[in-house]
C-alpha atoms as a PDB file:
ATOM      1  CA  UNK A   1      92.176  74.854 115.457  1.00  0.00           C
ATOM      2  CA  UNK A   2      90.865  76.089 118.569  1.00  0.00           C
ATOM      3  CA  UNK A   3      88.057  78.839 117.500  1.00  0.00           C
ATOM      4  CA  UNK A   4      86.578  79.293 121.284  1.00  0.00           C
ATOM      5  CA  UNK A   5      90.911  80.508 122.137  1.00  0.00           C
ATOM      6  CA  UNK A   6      90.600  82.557 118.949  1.00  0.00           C
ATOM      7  CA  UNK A   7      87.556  84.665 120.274  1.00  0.00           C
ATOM      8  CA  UNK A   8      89.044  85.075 123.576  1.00  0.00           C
ATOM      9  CA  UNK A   9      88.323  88.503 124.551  1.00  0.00           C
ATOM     10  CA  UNK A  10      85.872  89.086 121.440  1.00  0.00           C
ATOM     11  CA  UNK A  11      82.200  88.520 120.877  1.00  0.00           C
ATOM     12  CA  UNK A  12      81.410  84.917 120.852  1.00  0.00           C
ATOM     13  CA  UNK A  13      79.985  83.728 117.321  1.00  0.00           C
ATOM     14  CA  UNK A  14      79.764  80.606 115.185  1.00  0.00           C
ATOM     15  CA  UNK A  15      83.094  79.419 113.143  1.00  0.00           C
ATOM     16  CA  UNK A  16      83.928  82.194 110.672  1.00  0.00           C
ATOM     17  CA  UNK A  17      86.575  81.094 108.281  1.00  0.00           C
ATOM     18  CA  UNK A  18      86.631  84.428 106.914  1.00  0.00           C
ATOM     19  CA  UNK A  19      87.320  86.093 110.429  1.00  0.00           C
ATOM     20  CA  UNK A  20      89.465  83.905 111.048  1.00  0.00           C
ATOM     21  CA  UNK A  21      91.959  84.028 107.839  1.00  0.00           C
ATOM     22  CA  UNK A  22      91.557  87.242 107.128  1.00  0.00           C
ATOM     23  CA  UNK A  23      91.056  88.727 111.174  1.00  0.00           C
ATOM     24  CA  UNK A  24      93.280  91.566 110.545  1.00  0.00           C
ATOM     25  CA  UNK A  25      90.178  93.536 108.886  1.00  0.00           C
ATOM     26  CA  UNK A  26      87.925  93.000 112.365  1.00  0.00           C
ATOM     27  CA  UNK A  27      87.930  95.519 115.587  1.00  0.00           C
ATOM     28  CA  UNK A  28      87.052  92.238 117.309  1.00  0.00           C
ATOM     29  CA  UNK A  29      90.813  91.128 116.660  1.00  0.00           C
ATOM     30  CA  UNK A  30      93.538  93.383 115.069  1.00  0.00           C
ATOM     31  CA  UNK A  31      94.242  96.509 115.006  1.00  0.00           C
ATOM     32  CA  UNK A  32      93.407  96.885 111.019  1.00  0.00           C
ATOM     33  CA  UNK A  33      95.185  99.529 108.651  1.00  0.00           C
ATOM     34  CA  UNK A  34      96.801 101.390 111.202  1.00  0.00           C
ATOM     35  CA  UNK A  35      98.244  99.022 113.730  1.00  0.00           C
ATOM     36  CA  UNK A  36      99.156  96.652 110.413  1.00  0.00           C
ATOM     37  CA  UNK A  37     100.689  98.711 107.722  1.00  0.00           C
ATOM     38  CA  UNK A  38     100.269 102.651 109.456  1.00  0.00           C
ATOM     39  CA  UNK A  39     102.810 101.447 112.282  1.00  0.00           C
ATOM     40  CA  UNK A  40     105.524 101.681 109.961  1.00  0.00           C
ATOM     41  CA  UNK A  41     105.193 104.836 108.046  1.00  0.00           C
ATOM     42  CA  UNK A  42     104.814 106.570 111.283  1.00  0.00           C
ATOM     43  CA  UNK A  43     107.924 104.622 112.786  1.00  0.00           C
ATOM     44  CA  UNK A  44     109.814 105.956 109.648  1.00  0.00           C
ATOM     45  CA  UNK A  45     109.665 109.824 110.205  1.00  0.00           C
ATOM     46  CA  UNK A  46     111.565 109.533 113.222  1.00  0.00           C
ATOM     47  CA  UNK A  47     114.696 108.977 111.486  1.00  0.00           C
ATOM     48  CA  UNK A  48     114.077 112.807 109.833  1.00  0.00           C
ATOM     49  CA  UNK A  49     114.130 115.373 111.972  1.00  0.00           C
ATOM     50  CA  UNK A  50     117.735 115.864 113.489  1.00  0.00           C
ATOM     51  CA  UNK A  51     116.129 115.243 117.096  1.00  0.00           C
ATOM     52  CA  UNK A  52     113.932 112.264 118.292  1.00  0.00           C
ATOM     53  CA  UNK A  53     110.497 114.588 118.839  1.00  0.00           C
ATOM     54  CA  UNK A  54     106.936 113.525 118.851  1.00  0.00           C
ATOM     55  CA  UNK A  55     103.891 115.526 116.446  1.00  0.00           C
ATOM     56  CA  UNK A  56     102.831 118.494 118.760  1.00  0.00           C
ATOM     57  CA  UNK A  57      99.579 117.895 117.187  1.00  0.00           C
ATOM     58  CA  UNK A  58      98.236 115.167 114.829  1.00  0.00           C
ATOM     59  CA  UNK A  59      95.164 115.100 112.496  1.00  0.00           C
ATOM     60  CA  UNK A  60      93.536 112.077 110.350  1.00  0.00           C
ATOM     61  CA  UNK A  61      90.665 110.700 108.457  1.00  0.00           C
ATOM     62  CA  UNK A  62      89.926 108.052 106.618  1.00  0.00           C
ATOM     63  CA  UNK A  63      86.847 105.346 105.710  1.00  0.00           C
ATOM     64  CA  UNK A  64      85.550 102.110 104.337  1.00  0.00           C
ATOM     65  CA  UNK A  65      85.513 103.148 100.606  1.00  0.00           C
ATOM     66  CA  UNK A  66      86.503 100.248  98.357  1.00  0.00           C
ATOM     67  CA  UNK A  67      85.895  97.148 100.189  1.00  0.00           C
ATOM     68  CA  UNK A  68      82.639  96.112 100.698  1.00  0.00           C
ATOM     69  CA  UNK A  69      83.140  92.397 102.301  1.00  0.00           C
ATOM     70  CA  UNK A  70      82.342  93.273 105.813  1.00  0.00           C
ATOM     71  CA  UNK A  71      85.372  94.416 107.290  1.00  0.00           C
ATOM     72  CA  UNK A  72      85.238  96.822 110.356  1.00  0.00           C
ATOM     73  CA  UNK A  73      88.260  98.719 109.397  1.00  0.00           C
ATOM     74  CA  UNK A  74      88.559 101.648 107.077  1.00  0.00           C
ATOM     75  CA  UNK A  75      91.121 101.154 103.657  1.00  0.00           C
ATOM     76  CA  UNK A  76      92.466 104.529 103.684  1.00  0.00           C
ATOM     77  CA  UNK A  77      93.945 106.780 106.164  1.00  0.00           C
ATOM     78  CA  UNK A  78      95.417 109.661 105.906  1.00  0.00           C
ATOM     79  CA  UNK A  79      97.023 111.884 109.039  1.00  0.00           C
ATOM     80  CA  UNK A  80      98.549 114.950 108.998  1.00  0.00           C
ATOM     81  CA  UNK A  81     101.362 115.530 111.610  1.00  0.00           C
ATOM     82  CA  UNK A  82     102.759 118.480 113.559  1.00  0.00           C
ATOM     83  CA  UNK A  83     106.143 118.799 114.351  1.00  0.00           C
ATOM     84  CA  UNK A  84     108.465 121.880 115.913  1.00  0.00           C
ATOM     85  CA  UNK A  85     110.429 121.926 112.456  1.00  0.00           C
ATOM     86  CA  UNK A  86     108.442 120.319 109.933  1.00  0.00           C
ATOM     87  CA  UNK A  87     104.606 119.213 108.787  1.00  0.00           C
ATOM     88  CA  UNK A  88     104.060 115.343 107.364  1.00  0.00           C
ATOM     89  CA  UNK A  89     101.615 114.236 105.731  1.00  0.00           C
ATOM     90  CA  UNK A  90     100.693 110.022 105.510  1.00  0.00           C
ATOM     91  CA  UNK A  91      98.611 108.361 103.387  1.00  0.00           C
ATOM     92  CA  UNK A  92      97.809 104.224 103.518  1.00  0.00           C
ATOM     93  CA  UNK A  93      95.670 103.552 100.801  1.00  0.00           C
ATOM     94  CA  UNK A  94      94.179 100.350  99.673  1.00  0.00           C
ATOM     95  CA  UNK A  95      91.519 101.731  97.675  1.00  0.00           C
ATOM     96  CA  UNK A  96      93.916 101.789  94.159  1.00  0.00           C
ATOM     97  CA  UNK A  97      97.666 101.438  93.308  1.00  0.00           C
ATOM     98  CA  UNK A  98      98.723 104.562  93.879  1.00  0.00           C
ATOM     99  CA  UNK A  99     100.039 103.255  97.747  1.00  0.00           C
ATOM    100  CA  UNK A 100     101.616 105.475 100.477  1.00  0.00           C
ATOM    101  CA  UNK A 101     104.048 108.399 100.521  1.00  0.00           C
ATOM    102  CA  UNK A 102     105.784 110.465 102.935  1.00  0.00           C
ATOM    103  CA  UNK A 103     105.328 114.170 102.672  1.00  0.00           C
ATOM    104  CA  UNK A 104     107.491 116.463 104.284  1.00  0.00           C
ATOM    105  CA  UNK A 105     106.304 120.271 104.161  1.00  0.00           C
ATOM    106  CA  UNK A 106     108.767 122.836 105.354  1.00  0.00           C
ATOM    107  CA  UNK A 107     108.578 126.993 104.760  1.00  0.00           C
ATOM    108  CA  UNK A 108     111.600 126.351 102.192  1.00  0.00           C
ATOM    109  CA  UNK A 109     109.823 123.453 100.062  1.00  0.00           C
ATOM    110  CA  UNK A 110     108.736 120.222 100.231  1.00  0.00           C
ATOM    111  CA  UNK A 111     109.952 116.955  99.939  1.00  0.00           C
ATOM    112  CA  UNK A 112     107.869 113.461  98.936  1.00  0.00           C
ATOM    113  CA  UNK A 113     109.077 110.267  99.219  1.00  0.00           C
ATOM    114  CA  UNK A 114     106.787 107.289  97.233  1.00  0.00           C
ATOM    115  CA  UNK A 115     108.118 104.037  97.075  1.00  0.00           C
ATOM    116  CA  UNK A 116     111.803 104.503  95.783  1.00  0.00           C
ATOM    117  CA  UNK A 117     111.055 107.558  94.489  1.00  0.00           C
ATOM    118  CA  UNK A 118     112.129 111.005  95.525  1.00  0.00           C
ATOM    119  CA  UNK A 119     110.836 114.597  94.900  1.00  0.00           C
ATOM    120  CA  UNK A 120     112.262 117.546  96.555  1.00  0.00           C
ATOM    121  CA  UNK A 121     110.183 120.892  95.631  1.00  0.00           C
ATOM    122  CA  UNK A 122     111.514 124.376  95.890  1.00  0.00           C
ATOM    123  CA  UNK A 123     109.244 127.477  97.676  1.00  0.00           C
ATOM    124  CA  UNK A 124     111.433 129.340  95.500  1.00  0.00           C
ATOM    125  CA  UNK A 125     110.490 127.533  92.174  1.00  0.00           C
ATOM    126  CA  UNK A 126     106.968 127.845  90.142  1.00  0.00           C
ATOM    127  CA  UNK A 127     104.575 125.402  91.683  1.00  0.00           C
ATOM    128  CA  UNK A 128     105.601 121.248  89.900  1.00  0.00           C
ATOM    129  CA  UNK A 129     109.638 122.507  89.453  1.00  0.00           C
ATOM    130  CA  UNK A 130     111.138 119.331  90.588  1.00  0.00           C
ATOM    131  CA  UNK A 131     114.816 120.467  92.337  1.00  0.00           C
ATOM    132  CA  UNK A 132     116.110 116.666  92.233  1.00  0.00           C
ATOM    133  CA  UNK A 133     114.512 113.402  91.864  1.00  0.00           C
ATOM    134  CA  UNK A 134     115.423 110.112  92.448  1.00  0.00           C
ATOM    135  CA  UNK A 135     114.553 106.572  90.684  1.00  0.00           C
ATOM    136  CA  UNK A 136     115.404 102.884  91.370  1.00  0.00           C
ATOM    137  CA  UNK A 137     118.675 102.357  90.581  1.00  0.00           C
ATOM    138  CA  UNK A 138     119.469 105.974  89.745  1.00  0.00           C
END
């Protein structure tokens, strides 16, 4: 292993074997939550609306609240996006097991996807009337 070709481009340090297994969780190297796992709940809205748009506007937090081993990177973010048609909301958590959804918030309800799971809301229904859901394998 070549640690001096590992740091290229980053602050030069002494051998880290944590930084260097486990680099994904360091601005010096990677990109963290959201160029690692982020990437591909935002990839997966496109395939929604009925035209290939972009978020007119886009807004997100997030922070370091679980882990506390040094990593540079926050372990939940959260962004809500703007479309012409639609909101969405995203959530990567790593803070419990309760993971990321998809939420999709339109004028005539709102639909969430979680894992293989999926809710579809009514405006027209009392707030929690589930219109159809979905399970694995059903």
């Amino acid at each position: 292993m070549d640690w001096n070709a590992f740091l290229e481009g980053a602050p030069k340090r002494p051998f880290d074997p944590i930084r260097f297994f486990r680099w994904r969780c360091f601005v010096d190297y990677g990109s963290g939550l959201g160029g690692d796992l982020f990437v591909h709940l935002i990839s997966g809205i496109h395939f929604v609306p009925t035209r290939n748009t972009v978020p007119q506007r886009a807004q997100s937090a997030g922070g370091l609240f679980h882990y506390k081993d040094g990593r540079d990177f926050p372990d939940l973010i959260e962004t809500f996006y703007e479309l012409s048609e639609f909101r969405v909301a995203l959530r990567c958590n790593l803070n419990n097991d309760q993971g990321e959804f998809f939420g999709f918030y339109g004028t005539k309800g709102t639909l969430i996807i979680k894992e293989s799971n999926c809710e579809l809301h009514s405006a027209g229904h009392p707030a929690g009337t589930r219109l159809h859901t979905t399970y694995p394998g059903g």
